[in-house]
Protein backbone atom coordinates (compact mmCIF):
# COMPACT_ATOMS: atom_id res chain seq x y z
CA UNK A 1 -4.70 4.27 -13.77
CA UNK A 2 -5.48 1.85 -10.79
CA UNK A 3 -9.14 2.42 -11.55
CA UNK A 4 -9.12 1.77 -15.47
CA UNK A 5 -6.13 -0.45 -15.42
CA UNK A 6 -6.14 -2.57 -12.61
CA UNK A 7 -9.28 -3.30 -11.71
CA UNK A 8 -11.78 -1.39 -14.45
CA UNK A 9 -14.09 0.49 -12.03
CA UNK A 10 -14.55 3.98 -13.64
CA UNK A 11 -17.25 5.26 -10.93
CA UNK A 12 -17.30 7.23 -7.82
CA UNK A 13 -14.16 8.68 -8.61
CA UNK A 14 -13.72 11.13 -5.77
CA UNK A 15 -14.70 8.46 -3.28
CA UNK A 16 -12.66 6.17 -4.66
CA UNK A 17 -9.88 8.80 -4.72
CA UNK A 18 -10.14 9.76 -1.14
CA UNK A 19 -10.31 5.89 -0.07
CA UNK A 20 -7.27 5.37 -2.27
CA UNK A 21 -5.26 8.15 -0.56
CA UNK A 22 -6.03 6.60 2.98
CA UNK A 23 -4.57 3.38 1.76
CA UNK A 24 -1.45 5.16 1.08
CA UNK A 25 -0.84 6.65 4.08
CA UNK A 26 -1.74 3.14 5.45
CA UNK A 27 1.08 1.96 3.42
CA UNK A 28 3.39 4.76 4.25
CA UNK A 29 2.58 3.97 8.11
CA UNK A 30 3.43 0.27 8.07
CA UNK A 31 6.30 0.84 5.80
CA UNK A 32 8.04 3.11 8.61
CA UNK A 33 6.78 0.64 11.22
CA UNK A 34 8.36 -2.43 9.35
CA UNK A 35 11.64 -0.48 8.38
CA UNK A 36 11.86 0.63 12.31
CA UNK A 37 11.48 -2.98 13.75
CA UNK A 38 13.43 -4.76 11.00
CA UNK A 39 16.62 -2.21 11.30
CA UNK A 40 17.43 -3.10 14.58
CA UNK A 41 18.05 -6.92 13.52
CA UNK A 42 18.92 -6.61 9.82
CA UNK A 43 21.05 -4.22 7.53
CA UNK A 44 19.01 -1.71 6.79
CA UNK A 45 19.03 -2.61 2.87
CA UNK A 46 17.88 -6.11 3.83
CA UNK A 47 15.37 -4.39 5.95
CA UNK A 48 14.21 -2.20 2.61
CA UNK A 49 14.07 -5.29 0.61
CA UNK A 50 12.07 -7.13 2.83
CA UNK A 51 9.35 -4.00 3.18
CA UNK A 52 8.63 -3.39 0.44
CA UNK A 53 7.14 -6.53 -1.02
CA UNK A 54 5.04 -7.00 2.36
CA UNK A 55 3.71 -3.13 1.86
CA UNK A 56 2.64 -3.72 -1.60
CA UNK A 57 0.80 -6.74 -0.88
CA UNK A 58 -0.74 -4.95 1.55
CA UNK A 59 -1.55 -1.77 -0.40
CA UNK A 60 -2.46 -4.02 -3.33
CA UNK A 61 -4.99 -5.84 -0.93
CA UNK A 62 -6.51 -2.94 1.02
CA UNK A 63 -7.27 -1.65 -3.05
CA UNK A 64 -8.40 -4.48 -4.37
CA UNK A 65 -10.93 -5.34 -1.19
CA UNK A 66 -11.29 -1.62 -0.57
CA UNK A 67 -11.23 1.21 -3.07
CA UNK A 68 -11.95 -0.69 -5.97
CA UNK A 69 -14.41 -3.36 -4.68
């Protein structure tokens, strides 16, 4: 949906699939970084709440300059 959607690329779709799934473990990665750091400082809800924006930029970005470029 990204592809067609987002940002209307509708080539190289196994690339682009395989790129796409790197980005998510990317995301996954600094999502459990983020949520390690921040928990020792902040309740961990806070600590949710303030991940998950910064991982969707991120994911967002990585797509956008990335997969779908």
């Amino acid at each position: 949906m990204n592809s067609t959607f987002t940002f209307d690329k509708r080539n190289k779709k196994l690339r682009r699939y395989v790129v796409f799934m790197i980005v998510i473990q990317a995301g996954t990665l600094l999502s459990t970084i983020l949520l390690f750091c921040f928990v020792f400082f902040l309740e961990p809800i806070v600590a949710k709440l303030i991940t998950i924006p910064i991982v969707a930029i991120f994911q967002f970005m990585l797509n956008k300059l990335w997969t779908f470029r």
